[in-house]
Protein backbone atom coordinates (compact mmCIF):
# COMPACT_ATOMS: atom_id res chain seq x y z
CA UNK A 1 0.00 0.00 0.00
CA UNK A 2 1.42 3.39 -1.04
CA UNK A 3 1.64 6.16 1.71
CA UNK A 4 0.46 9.30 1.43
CA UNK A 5 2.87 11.92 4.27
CA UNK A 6 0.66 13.13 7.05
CA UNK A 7 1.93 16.54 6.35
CA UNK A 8 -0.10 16.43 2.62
CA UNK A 9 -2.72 14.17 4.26
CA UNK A 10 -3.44 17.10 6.66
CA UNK A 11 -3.79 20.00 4.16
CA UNK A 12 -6.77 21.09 3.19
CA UNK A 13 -7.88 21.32 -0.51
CA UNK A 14 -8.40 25.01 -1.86
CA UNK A 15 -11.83 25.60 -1.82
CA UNK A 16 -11.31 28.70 -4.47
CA UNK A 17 -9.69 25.99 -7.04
CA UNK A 18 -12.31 23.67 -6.15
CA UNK A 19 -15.01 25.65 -6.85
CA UNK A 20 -13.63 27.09 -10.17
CA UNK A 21 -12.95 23.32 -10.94
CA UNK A 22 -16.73 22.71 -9.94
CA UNK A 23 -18.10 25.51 -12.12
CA UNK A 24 -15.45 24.50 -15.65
CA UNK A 25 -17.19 20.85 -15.03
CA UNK A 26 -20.81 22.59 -15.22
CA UNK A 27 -19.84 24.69 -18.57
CA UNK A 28 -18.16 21.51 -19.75
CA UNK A 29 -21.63 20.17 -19.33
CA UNK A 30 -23.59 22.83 -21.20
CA UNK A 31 -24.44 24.83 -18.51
CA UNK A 32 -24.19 28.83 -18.27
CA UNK A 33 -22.15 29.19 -15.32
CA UNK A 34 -20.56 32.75 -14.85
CA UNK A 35 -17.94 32.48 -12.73
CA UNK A 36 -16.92 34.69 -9.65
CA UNK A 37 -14.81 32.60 -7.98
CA UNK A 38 -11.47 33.01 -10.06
CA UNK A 39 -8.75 35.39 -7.93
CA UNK A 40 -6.96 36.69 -10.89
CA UNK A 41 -7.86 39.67 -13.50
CA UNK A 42 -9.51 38.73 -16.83
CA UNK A 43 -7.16 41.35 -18.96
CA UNK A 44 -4.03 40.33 -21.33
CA UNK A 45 -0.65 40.44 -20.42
CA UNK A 46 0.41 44.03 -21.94
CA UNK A 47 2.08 43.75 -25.24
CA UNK A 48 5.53 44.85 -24.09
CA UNK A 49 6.05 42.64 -21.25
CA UNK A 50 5.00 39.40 -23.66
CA UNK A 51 7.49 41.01 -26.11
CA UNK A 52 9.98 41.03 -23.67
CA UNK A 53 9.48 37.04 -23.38
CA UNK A 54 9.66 36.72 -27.52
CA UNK A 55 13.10 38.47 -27.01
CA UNK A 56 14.44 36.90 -24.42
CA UNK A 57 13.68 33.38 -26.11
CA UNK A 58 15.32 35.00 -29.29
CA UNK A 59 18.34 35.51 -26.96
CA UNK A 60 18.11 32.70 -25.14
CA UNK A 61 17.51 33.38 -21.85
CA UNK A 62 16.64 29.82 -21.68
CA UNK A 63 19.49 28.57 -19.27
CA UNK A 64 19.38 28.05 -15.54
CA UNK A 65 19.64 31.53 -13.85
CA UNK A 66 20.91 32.31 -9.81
CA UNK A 67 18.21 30.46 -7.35
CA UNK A 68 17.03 33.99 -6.43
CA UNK A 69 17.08 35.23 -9.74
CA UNK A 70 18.72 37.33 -12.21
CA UNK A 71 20.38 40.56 -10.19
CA UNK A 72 18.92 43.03 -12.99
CA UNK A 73 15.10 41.93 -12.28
CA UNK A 74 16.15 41.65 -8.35
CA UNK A 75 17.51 45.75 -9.01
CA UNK A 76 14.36 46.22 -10.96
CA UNK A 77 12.42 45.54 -7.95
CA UNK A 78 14.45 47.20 -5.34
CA UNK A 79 13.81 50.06 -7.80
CA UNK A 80 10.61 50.05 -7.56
CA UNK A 81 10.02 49.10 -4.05
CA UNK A 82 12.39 52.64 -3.29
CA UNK A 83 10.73 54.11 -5.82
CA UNK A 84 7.07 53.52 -5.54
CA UNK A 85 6.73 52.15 -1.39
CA UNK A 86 9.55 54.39 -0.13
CA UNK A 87 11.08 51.36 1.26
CA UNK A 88 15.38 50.30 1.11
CA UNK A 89 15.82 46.59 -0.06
CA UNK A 90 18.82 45.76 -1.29
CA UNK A 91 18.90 43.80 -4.83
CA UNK A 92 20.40 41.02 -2.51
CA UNK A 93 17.51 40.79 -0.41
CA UNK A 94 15.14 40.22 -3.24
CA UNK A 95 14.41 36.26 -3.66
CA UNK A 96 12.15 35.69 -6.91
CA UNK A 97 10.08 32.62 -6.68
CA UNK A 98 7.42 30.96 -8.86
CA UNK A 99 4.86 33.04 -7.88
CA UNK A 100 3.63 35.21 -4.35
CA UNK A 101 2.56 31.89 -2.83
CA UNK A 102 5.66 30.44 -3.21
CA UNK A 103 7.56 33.17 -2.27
CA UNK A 104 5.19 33.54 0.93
CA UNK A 105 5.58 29.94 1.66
CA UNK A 106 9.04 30.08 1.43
CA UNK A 107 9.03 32.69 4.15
CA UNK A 108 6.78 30.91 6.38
CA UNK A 109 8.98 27.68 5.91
CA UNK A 110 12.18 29.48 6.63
CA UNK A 111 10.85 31.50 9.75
CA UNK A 112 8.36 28.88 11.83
CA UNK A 113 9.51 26.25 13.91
CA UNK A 114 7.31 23.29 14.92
CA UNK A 115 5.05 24.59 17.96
CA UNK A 116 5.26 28.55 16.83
CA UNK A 117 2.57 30.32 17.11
CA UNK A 118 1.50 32.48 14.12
CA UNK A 119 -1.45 35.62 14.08
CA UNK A 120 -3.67 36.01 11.47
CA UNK A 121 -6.24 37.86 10.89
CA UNK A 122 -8.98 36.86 9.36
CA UNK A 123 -10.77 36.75 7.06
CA UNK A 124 -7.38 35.47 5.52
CA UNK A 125 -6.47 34.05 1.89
CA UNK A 126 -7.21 30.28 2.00
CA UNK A 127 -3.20 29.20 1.95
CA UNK A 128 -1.93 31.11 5.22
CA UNK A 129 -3.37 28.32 7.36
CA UNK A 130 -2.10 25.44 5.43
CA UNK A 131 1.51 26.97 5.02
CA UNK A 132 1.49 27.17 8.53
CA UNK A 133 0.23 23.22 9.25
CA UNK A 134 3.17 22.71 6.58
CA UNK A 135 5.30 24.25 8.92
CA UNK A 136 3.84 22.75 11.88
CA UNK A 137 3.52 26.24 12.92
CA UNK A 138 0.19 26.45 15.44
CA UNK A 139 -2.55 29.17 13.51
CA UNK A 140 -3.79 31.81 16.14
CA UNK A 141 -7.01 32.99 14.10
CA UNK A 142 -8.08 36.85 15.10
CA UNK A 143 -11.38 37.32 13.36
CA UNK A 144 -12.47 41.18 11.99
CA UNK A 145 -16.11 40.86 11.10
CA UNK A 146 -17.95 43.74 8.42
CA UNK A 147 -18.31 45.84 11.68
CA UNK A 148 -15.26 46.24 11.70
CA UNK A 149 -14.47 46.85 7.96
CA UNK A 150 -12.82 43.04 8.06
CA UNK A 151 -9.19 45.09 9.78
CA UNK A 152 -8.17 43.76 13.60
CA UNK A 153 -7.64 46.63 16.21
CA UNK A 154 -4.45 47.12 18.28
CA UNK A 155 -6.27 45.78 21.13
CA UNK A 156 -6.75 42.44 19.35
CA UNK A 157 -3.14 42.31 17.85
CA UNK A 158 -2.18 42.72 21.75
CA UNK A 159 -4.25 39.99 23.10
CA UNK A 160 -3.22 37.52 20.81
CA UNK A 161 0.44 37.96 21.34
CA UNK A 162 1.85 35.19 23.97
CA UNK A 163 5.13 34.11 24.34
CA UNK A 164 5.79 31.56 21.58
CA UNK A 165 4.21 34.22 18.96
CA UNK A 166 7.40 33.93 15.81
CA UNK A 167 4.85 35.70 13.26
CA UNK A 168 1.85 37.66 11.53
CA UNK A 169 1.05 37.62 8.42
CA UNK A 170 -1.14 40.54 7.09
CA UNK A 171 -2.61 40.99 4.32
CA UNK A 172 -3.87 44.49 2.30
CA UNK A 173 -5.22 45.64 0.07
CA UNK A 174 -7.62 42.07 0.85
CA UNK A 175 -8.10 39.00 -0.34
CA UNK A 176 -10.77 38.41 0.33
CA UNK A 177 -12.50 41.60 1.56
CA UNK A 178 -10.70 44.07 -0.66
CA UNK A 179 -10.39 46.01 2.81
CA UNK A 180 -6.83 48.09 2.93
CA UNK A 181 -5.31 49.53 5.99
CA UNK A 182 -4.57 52.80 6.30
CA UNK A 183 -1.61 54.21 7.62
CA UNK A 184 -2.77 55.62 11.00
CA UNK A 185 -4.65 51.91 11.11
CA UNK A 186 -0.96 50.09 10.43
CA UNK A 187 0.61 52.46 12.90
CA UNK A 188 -2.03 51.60 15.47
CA UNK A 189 -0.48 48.05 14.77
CA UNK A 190 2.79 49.04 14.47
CA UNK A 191 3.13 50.49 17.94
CA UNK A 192 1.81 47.06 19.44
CA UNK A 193 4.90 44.88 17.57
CA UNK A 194 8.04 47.28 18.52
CA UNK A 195 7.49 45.95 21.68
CA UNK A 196 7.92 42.10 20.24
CA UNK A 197 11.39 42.17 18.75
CA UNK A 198 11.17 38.12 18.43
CA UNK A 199 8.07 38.30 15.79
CA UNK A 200 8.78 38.61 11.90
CA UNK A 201 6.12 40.42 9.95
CA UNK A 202 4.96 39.28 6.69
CA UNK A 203 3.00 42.14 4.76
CA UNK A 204 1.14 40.46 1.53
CA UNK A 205 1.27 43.64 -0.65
CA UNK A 206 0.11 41.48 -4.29
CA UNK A 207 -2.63 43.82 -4.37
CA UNK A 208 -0.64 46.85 -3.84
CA UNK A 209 -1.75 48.32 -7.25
CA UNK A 210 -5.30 47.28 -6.97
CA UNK A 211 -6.27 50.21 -4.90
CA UNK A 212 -8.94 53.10 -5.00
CA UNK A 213 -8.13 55.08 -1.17
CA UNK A 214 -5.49 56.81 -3.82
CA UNK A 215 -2.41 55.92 -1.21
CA UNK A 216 -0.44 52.87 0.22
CA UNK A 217 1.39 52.57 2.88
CA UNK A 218 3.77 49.79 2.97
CA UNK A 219 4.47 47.91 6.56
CA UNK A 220 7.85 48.27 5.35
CA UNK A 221 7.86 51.78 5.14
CA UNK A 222 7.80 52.01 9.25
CA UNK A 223 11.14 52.53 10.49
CA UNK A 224 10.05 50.71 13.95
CA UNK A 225 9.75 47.64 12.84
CA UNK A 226 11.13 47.67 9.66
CA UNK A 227 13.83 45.04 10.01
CA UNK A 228 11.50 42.51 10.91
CA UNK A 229 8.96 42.77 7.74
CA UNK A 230 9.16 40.36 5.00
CA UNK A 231 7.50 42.28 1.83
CA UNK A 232 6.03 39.51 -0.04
CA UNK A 233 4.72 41.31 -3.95
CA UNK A 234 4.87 40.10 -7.44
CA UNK A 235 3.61 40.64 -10.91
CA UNK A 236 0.57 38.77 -11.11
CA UNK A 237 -2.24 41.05 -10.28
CA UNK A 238 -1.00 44.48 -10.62
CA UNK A 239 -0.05 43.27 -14.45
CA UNK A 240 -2.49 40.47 -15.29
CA UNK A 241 0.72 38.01 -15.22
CA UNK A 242 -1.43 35.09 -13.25
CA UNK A 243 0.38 32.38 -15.32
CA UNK A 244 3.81 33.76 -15.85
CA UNK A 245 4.25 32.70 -11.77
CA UNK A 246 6.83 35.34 -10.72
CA UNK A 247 6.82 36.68 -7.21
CA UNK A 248 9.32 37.35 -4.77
CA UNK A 249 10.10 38.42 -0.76
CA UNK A 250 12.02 41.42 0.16
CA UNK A 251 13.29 40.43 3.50
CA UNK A 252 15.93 41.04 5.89
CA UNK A 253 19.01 39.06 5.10
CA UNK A 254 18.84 36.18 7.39
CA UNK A 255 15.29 35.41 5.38
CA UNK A 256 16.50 36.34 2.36
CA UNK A 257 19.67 33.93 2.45
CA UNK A 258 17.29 31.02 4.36
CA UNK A 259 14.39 31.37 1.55
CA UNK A 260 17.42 31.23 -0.86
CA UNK A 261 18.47 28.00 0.58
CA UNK A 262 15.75 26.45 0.99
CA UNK A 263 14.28 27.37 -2.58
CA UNK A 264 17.68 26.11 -3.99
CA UNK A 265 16.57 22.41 -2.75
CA UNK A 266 13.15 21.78 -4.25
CA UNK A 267 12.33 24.73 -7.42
CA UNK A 268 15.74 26.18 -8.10
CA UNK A 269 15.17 28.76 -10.11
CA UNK A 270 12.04 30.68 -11.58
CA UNK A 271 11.30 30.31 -15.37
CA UNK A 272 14.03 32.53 -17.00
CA UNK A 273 11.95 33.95 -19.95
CA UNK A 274 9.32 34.76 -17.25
CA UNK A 275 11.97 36.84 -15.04
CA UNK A 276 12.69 38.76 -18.04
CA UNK A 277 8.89 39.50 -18.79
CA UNK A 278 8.95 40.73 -15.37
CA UNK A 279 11.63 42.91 -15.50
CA UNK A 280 10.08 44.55 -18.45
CA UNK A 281 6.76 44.94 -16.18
CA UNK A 282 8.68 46.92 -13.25
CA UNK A 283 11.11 48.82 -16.02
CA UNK A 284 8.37 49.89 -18.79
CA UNK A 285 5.68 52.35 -18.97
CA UNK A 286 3.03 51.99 -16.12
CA UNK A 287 0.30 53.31 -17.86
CA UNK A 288 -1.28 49.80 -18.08
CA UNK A 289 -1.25 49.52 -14.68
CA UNK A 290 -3.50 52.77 -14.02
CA UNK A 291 -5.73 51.53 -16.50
CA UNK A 292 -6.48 47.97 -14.82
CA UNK A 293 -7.19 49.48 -11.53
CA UNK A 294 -9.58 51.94 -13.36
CA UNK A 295 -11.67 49.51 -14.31
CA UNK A 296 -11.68 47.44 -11.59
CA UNK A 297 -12.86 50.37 -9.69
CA UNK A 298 -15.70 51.33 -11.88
CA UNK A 299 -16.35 47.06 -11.46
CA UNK A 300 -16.36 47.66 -7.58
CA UNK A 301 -18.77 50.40 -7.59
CA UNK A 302 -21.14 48.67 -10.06
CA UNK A 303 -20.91 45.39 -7.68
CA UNK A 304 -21.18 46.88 -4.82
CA UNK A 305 -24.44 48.60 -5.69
CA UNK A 306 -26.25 45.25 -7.42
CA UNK A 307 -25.08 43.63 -4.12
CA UNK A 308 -27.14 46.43 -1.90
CA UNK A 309 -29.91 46.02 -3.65
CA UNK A 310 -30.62 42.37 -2.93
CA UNK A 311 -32.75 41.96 0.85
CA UNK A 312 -30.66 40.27 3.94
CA UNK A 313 -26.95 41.18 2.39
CA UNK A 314 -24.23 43.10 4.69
CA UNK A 315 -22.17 45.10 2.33
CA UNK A 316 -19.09 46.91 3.00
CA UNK A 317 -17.57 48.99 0.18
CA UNK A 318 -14.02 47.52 -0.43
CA UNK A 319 -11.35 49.95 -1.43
CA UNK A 320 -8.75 47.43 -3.07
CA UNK A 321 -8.07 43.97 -4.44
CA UNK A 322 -11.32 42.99 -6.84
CA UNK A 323 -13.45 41.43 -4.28
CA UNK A 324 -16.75 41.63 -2.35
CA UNK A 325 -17.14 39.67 0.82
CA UNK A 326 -20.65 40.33 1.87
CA UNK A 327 -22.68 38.59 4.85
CA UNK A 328 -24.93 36.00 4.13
CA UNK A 329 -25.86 34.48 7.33
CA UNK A 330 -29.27 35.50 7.04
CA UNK A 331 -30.30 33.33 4.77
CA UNK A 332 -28.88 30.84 6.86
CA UNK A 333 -32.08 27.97 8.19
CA UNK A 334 -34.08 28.85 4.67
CA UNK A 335 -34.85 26.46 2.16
CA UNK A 336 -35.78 25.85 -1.65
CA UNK A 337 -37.94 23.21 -1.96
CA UNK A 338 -36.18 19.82 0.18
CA UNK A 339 -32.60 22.02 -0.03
CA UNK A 340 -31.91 23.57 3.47
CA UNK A 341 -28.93 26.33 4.08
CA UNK A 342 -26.95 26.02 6.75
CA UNK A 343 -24.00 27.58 6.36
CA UNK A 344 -22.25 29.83 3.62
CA UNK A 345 -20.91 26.61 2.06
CA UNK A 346 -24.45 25.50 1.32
CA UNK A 347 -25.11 28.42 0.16
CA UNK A 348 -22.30 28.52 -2.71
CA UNK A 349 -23.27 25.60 -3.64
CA UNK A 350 -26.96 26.40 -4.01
CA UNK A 351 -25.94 29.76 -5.89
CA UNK A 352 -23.53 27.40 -7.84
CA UNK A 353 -26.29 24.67 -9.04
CA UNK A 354 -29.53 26.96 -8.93
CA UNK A 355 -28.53 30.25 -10.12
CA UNK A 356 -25.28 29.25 -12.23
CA UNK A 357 -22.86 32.06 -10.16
CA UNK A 358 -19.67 30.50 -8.77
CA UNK A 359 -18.93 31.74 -5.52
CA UNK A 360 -16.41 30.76 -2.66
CA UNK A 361 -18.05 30.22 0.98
CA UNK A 362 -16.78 32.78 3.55
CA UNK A 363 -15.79 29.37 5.30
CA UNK A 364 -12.78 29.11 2.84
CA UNK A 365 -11.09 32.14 4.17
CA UNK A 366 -11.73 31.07 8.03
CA UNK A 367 -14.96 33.54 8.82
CA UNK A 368 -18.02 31.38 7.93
CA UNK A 369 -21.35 33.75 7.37
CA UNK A 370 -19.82 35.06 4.25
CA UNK A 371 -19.04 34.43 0.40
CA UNK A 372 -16.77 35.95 -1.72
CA UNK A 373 -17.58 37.43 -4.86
CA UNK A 374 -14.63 38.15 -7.44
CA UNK A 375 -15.19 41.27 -10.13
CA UNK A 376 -12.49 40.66 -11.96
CA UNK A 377 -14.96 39.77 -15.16
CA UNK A 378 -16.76 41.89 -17.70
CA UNK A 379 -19.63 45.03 -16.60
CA UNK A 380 -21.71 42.65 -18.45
CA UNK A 381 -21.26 39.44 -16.69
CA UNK A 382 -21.29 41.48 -13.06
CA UNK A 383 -24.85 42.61 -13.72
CA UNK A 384 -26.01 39.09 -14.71
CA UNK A 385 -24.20 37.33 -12.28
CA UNK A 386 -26.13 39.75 -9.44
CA UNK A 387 -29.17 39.20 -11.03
CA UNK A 388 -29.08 35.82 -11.17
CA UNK A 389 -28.28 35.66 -7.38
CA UNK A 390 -30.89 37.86 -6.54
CA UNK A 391 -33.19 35.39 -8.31
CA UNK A 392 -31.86 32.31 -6.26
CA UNK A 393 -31.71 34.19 -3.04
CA UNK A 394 -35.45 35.18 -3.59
CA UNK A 395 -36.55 31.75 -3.60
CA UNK A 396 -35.26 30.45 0.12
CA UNK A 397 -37.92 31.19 2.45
């Protein structure tokens, strides 16, 4: 009998994937499913970064390249980080990895020892927990309701710090609330970990460029803490490069040379022509950038609206990142004919297989009583996709 490790035996499967696997199985089938449950924009890869790929093929960037990458994309993003965040990396503490996840995983792999406690707030992306059970890290959950705009207090932080605390991991702009701190919110945190020199900060910023407060603030950017935060970004989302996988950590060097070992024992390297697609993303005009974020506003506002229309729906109003994250629990005890809803997975699924909208259950990202919505689809499908839900919620009683 094969054996299957405990450490893979006790993940959990991502419910996003599933769900988009659930909903390509229903189109495969014939049926109209619009789908809402995909985290990645819906626009092209700008023509000058994919040119930058053609050339580098031509030139044949096709060889192994440094475990952390090639120094002039590592430069490119210290650049930009200086430029942009107003934060000092040195090229040498960039690591590039095959995507944000890995490059957070990395982090998490390289910093938590078996028995550490790491904070995170939640609602959190579906992978923080299960990097941490691959770590065999212990997950100290502090939830942020809608109340509370989805963002934990200094209070909270505070009472969730013990003694074996290594790390937090936060998150903003959102996934999967689109909420984003701002920076009298971070320094509220801020001023609660200078007093823990022993924890390590991890600020997801992938949705740094998906933003409509018209500011970010980097956790980076605080001199307090500031050699403690591992900046974990990439390309992905800010340049509609889902499938190129490039993302890296800026990190103190201790993290940077420990991610750089331990990424030089199981990956290597990220794709070569992909590094230099990147570096044409952080070197080349931005304009393409403003543009995405334009329209993923104008997205927000229209979803936000459909959504407040429809009875027994909490809605905040998001301000980065292209998702909504309303409350659903009172539908919760209704039914549709023999069908009862019980939770927000039931729900999904009932939006999934009645009204052909795939959602992911607020369950997935460790607050149940919500789903997420993603807008990163056409002005077209949005409206549909909310009237079709407002159908299917209309007919639980």
């Amino acid at each position: 009998m094969i054996q299957i490790s405990d450490r893979v035996t006790n993940l959990s499967p991502s419910q996003t994937l599933a769900m988009s696997q659930k909903s390509a199985e229903l189109k495969a089938q014939g049926v109209d499913v619009i789908n809402l449950s995909v985290g990645e924009p819906d626009f092209n890869t700008p023509d000058h970064i994919k040119a930058a790929a053609e050339k580098a093929i031509e030139d044949n960037f096709t060889f192994y390249t440094p475990v952390a990458g090639y120094m002039s994309l590592r430069k490119a993003i210290a650049d930009n980080l200086r430029q942009v965040n107003g934060v000092e990396y040195a090229p040498e503490q960039i690591v590039v990895g095959g995507g944000a996840k890995q490059a957070l995983c990395n982090a998490v792999l390289s910093i938590v020892n078996p028995g550490d406690e790491v904070i995170i707030p939640t609602p959190a992306w579906v992978s923080y927990v299960e990097m941490v059970k691959l770590a065999e890290g212990t997950n100290v959950l502090v939830p942020a309701g809608i109340d509370q705009d989805f963002k934990i207090t200094p209070n909270q932080l505070r009472d969730a710090i013990t003694a074996r605390t290594r790390l937090i991991i936060i998150c903003s702009p959102s996934n999967p609330t689109g909420s984003v701190y701002t920076r009298d919110e971070l320094q509220g945190l801020v001023d609660v970990l200078k007093d823990y020199p022993d924890i390590t900060i991890i600020a997801d910023e992938i949705y740094q460029h998906i933003n409509f407060t018209g500011s970010f603030t980097s956790l980076g950017a605080f001199p307090e803490i500031a050699d403690r935060v591992v900046v974990v970004n990439g390309v992905s989302k800010a340049y509609a490069m889902t499938g190129w996988r490039i993302g890296f950590i800026a990190a103190p060097m201790p993290v940077a040379k420990a991610v750089t070992k331990l990424q030089s024992q199981y990956t290597s390297n990220p794709s070569s022509v992909a590094q230099k697609a990147a570096e044409a993303a952080y070197n080349g005009p931005q304009d393409c950038v403003e543009e995405m974020r334009v329209a993923f506003e104008r997205r927000r506002n229209l979803v936000v609206e459909l959504a407040k229309e429809i009875p027994g729906i909490g809605v905040n109003v998001p301000q980065g990142a292209f998702y909504l994250f309303p409350k659903v629990s009172s539908y919760f005890g209704k039914k549709y004919g023999d069908r009862v809803i019980s939770n927000d997975s039931d729900l999904a699924m009932y939006l999934l297989e009645e009204g052909h909208v795939a959602t992911v259950a607020g369950e997935a990202f460790c607050l149940p009583g919500y789903i997420r919505l993603s807008y990163a689809t056409s002005d077209d499908n949005i409206r549909e996709a909310m009237r079709r839900i407002a159908e299917a919620l209309a007919k639980l009683s």
